[in-house]
N, C-alpha and C. Protein backbone atom coordinates (compact mmCIF):
# COMPACT_ATOMS: atom_id res chain seq x y z
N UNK A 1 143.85 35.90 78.25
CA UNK A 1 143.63 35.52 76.87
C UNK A 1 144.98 35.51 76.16
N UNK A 2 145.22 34.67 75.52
CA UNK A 2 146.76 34.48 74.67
C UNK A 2 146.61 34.95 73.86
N UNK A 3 147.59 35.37 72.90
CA UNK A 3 148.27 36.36 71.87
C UNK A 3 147.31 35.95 70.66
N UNK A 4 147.52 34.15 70.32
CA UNK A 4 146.70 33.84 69.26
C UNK A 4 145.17 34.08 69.23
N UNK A 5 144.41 34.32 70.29
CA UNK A 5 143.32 34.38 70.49
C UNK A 5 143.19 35.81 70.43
N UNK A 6 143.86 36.79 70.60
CA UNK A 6 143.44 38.14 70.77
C UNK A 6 143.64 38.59 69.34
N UNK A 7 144.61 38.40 68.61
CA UNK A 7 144.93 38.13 67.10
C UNK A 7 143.28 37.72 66.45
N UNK A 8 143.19 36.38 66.48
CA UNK A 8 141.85 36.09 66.03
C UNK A 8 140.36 36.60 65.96
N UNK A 9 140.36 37.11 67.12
CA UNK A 9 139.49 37.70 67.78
C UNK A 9 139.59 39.51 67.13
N UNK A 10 140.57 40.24 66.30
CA UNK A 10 141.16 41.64 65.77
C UNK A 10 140.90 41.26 64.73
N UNK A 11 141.17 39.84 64.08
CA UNK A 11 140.78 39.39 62.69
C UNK A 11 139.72 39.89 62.28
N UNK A 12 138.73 38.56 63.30
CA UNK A 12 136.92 38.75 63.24
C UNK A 12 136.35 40.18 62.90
N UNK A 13 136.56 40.72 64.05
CA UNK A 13 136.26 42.09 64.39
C UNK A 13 136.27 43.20 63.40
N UNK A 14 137.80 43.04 62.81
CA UNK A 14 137.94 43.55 61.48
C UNK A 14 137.19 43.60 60.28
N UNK A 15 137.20 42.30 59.87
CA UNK A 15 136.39 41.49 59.05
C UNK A 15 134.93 41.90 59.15
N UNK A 16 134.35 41.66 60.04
CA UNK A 16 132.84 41.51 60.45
C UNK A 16 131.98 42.87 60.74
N UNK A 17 132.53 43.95 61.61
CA UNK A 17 132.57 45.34 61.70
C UNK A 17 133.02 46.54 61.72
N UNK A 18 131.88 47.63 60.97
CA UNK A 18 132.93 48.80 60.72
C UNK A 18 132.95 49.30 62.36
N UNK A 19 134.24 50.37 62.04
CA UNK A 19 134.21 51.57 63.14
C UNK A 19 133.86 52.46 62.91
N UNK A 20 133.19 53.14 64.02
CA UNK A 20 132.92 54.55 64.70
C UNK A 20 133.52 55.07 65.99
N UNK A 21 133.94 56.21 65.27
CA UNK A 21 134.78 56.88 66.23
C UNK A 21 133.35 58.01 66.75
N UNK A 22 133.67 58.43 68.08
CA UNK A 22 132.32 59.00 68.45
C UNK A 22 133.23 59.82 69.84
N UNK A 23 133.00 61.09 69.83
CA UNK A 23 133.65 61.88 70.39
C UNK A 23 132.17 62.66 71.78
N UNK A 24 132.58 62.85 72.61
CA UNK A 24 131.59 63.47 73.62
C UNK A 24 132.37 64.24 74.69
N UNK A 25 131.96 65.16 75.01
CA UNK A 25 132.72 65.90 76.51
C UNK A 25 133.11 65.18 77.86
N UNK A 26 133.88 65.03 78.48
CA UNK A 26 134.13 64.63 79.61
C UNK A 26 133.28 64.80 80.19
N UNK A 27 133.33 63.16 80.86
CA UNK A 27 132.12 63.12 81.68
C UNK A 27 130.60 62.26 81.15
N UNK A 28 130.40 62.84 79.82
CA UNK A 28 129.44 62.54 79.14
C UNK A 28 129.40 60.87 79.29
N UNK A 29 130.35 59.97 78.25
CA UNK A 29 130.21 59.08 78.16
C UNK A 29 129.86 58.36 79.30
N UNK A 30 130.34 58.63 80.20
CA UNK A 30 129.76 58.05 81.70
C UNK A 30 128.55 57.77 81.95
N UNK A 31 127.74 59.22 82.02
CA UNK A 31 126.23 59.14 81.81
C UNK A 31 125.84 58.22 80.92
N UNK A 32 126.42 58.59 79.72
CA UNK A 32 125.57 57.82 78.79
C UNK A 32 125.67 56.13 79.32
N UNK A 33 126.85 56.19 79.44
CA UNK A 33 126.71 54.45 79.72
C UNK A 33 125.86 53.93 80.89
N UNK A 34 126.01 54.82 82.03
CA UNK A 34 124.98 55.02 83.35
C UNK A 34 123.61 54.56 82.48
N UNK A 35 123.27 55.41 81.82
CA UNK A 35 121.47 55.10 80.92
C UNK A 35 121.59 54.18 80.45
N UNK A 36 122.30 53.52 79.65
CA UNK A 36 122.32 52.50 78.85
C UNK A 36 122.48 51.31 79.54
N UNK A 37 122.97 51.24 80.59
CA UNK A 37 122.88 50.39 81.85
C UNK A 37 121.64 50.10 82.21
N UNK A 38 120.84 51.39 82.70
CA UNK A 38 119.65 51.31 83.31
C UNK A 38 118.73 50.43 81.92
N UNK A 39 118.89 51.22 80.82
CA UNK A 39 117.87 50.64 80.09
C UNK A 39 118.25 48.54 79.81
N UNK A 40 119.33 48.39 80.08
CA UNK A 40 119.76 47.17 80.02
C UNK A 40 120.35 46.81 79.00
N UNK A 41 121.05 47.78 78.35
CA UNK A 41 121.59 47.30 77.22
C UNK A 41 123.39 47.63 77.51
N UNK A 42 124.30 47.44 76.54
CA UNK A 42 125.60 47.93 76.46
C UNK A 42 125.24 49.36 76.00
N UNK A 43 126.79 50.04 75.96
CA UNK A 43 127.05 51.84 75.62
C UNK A 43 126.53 51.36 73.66
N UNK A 44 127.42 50.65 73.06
CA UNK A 44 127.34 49.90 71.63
C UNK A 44 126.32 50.11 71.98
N UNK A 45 125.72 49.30 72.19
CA UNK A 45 124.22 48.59 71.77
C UNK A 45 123.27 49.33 71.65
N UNK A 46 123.11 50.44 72.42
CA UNK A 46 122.69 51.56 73.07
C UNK A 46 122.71 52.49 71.94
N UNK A 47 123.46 52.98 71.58
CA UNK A 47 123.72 53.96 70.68
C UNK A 47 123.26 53.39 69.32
N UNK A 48 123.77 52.33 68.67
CA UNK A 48 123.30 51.88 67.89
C UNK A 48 122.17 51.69 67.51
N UNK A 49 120.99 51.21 68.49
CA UNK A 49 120.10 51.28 68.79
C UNK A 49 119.05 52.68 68.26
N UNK A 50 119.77 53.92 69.13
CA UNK A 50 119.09 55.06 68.74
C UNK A 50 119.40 55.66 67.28
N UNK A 51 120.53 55.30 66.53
CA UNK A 51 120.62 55.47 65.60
C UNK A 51 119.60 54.43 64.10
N UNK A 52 119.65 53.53 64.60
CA UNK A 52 118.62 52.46 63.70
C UNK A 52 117.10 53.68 64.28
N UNK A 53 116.79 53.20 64.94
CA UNK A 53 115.48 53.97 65.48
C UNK A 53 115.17 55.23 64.90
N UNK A 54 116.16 56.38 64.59
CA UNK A 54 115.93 57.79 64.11
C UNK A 54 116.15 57.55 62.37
N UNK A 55 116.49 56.65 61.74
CA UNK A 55 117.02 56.23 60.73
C UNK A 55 115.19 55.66 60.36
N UNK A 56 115.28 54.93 61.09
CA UNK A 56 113.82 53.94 60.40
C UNK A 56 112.18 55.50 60.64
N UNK A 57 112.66 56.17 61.59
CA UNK A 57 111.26 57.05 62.14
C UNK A 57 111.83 58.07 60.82
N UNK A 58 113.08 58.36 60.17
CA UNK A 58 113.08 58.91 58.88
C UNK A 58 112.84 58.50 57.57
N UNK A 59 112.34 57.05 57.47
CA UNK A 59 112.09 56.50 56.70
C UNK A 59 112.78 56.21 55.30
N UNK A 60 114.38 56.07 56.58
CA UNK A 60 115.55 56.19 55.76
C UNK A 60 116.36 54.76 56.26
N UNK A 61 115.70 53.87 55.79
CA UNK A 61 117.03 52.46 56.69
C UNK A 61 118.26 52.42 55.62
N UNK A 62 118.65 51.90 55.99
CA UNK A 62 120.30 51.46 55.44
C UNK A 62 120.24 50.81 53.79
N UNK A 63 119.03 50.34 53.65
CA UNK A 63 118.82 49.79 52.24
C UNK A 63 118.21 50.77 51.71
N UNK A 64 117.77 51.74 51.71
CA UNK A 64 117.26 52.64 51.17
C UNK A 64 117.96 53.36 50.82
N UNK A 65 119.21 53.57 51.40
CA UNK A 65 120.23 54.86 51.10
C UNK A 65 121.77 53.95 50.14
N UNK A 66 121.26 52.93 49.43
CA UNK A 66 122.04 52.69 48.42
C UNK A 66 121.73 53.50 47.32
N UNK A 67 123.06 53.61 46.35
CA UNK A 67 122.31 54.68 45.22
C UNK A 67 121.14 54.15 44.70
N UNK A 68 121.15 53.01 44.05
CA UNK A 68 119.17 52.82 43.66
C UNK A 68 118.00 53.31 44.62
N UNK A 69 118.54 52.68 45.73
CA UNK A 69 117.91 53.21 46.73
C UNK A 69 117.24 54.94 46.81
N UNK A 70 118.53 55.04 46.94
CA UNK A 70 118.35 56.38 46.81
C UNK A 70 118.31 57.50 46.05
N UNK A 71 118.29 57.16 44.73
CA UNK A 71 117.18 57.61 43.12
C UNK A 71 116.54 57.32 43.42
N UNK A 72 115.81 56.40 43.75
CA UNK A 72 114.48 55.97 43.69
C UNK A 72 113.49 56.77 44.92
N UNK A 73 114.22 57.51 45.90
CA UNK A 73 113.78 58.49 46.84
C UNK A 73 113.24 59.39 46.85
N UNK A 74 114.37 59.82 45.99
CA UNK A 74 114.71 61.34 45.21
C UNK A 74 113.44 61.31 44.17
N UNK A 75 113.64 60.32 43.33
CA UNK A 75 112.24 60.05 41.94
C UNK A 75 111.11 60.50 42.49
N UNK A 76 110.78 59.15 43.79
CA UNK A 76 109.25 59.48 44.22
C UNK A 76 108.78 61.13 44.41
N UNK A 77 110.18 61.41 45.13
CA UNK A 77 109.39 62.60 45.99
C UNK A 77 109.41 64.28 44.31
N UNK A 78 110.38 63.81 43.65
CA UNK A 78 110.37 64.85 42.12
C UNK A 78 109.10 64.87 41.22
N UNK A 79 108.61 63.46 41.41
CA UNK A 79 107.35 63.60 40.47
C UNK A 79 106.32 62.74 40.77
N UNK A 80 104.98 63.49 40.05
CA UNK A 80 104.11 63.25 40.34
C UNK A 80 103.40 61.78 40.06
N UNK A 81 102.32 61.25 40.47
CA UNK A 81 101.90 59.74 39.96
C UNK A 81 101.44 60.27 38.55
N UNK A 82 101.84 58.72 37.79
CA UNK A 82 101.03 58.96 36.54
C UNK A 82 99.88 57.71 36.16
N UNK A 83 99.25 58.58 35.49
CA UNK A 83 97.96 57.40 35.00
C UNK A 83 97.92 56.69 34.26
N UNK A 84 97.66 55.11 34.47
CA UNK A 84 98.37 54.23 33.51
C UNK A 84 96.90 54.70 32.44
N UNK A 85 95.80 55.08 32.63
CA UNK A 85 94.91 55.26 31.74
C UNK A 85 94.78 56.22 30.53
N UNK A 86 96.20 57.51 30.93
CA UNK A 86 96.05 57.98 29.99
C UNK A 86 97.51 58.01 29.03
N UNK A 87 98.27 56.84 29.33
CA UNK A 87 99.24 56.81 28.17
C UNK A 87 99.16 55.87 27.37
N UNK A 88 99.51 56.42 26.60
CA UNK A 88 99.57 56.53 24.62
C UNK A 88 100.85 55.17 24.04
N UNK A 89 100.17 54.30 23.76
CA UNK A 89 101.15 53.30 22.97
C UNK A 89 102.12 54.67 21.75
N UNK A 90 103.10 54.38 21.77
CA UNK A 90 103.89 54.62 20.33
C UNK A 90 103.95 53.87 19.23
């Protein structure tokens, strides 16, 4: 691959996705990629994967945890429902 293409390609990458740095014991990552193999996916893909998955089974996705988002979390779970039947015009 030539210089301009690997350049372009650091651009994209840049541009398009964040990083994670992700630290594990020797050895580990191996396995992990070993599984992530088996299951048929990439090590990325893989991980990512289980993170969307524990994120959504918390009923916490990525749009939810914007600040509106996430007042509006906080709100539900602080107070109680109210009855539109028993409030009072001013």
């Amino acid at each position: 691959m030539g210089r301009v293409s690997q350049e372009a390609k650091r651009r994209y990458y840049k541009k398009t996705y964040d990083h994670i740095n992700l630290y594990v014991k020797k050895g580990k990552k191996e396995e992990i990629r070993l599984y992530a193999d088996a299951q048929g996916k990439g090590l990325n893909r893989y991980i990512t994967d289980l993170i969307i998955r524990e994120m959504e089974k918390s009923c916490l996705s990525a749009a939810s945890l914007s600040m509106n988002g996430l007042r509006k979390v906080i709100n539900e779970q602080d107070t109680e429902p109210v009855d539109a039947g028993n409030l009072q015009a001013e």
